[in-house]
Protein backbone atom coordinates (compact mmCIF):
# COMPACT_ATOMS: atom_id res chain seq x y z
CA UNK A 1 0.00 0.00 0.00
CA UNK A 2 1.23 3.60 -1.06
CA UNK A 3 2.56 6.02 1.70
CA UNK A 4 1.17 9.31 2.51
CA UNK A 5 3.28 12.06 4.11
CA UNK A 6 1.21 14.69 5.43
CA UNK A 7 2.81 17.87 7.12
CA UNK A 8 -0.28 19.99 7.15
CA UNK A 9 -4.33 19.49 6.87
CA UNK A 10 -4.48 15.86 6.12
CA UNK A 11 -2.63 15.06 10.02
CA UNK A 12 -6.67 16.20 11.03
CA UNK A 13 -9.01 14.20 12.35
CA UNK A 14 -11.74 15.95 10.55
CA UNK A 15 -10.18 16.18 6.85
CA UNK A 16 -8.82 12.81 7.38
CA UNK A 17 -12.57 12.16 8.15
CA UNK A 18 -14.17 13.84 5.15
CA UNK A 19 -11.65 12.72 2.91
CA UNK A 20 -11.50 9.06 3.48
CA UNK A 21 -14.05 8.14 5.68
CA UNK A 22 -11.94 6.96 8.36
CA UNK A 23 -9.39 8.20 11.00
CA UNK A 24 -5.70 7.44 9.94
CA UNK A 25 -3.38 5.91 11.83
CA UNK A 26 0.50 6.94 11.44
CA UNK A 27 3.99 7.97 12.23
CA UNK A 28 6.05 10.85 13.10
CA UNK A 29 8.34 11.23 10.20
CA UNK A 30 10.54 13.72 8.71
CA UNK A 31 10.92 15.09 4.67
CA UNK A 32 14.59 16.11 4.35
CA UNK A 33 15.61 18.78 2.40
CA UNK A 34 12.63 20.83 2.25
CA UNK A 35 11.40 23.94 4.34
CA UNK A 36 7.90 25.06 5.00
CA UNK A 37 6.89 27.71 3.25
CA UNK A 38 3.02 29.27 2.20
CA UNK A 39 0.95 29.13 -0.94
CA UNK A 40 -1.78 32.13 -1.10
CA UNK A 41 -5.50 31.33 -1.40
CA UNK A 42 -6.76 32.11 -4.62
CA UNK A 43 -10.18 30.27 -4.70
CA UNK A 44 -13.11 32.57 -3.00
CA UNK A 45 -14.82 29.61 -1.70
CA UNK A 46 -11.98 28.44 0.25
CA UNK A 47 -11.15 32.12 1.21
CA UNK A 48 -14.59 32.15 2.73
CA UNK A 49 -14.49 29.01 4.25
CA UNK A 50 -11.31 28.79 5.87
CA UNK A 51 -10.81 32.71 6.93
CA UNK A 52 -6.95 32.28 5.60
CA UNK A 53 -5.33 33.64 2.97
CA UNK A 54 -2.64 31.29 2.68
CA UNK A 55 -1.74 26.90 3.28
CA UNK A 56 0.76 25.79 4.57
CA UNK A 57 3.12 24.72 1.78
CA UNK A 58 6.77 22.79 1.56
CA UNK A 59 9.66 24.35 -0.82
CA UNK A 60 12.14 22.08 -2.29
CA UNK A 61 15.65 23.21 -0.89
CA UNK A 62 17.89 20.49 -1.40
CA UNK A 63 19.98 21.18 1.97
CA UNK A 64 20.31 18.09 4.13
CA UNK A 65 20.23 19.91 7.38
CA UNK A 66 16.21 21.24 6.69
CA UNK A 67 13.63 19.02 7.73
CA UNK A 68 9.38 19.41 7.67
CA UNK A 69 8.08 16.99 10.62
CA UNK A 70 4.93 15.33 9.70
CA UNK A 71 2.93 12.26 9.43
CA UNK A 72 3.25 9.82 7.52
CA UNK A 73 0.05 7.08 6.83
CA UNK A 74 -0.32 4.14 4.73
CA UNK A 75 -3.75 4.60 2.62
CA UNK A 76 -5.57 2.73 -0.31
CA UNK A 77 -4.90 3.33 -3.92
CA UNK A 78 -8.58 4.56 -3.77
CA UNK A 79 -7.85 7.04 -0.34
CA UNK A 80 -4.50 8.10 -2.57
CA UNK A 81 -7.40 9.03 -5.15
CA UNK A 82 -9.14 10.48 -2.38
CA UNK A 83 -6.30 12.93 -1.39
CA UNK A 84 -5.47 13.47 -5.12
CA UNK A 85 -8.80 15.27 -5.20
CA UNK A 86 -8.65 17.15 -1.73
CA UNK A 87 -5.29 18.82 -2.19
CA UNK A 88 -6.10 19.14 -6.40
CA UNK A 89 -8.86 21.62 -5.63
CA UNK A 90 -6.35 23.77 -3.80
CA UNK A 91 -3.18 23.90 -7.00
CA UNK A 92 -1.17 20.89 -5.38
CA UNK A 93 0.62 18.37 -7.04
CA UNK A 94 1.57 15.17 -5.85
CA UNK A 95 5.62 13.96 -5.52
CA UNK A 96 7.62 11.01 -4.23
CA UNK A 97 10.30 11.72 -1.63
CA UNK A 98 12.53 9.61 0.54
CA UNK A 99 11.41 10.72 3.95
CA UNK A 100 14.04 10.71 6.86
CA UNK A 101 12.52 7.19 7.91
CA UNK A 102 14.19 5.82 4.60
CA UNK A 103 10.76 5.26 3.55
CA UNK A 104 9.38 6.91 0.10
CA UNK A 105 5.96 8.68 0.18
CA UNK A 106 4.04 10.65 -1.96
CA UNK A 107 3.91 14.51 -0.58
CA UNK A 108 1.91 17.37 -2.25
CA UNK A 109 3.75 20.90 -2.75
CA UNK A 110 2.12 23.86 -4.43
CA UNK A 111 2.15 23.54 -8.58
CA UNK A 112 3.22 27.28 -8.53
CA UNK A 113 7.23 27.79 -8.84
CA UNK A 114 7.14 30.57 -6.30
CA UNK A 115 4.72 30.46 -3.51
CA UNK A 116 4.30 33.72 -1.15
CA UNK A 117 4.73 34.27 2.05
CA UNK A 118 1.25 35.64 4.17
């Protein structure tokens, strides 16, 4: 079964929830070379229904002392499908990484080149 690293809204028990119907169970892991970073809001919807401007994001920096701590879950090709389509809506794409663990998960970053900070 695929791995899921989550450093943001999918380590709820409510999105995890709403998105797959069930409450995930994981571990603490770590994706190396990357720092957090923001992506701004650009949907109205989401504007209104979240009261942020920005999500949390992860940049790419390639430096082996940066880590993002997170969770990391294993899910269902279908829940993978699942997540596909909650963090699609909101311009992410999904990657592989090797996470600290030595395990590789999928991750989602912003599609944008250049998120902003808030």
């Amino acid at each position: 079964m695929p791995l899921l690293f989550s450093y943001g809204t999918l380590q709820q028990e409510d999105v995890q929830r709403s998105t797959f119907g069930r409450r995930l169970q994981g571990q603490t892991d770590e994706l190396i070379g990357f720092e957090r970073s923001f992506v701004r809001i650009e949907d109205p919807e989401v504007l209104a229904s979240t009261g942020k401007t920005h999500h949390a994001n992860v940049t790419f920096n390639g430096r082996q002392d940066t880590r993002v701590r997170g969770t990391v879950f294993e899910v269902t090709e279908a829940e993978l499908a699942a997540a596909d389509e909650y963090e699609g809506r909101d311009a992410y794409k999904r990657i592989a990484v090797i996470l600290a663990s030595g395990n590789q998960a999928w991750v989602y970053v912003a599609s944008s080149p250049e998120p902003e900070a808030p």
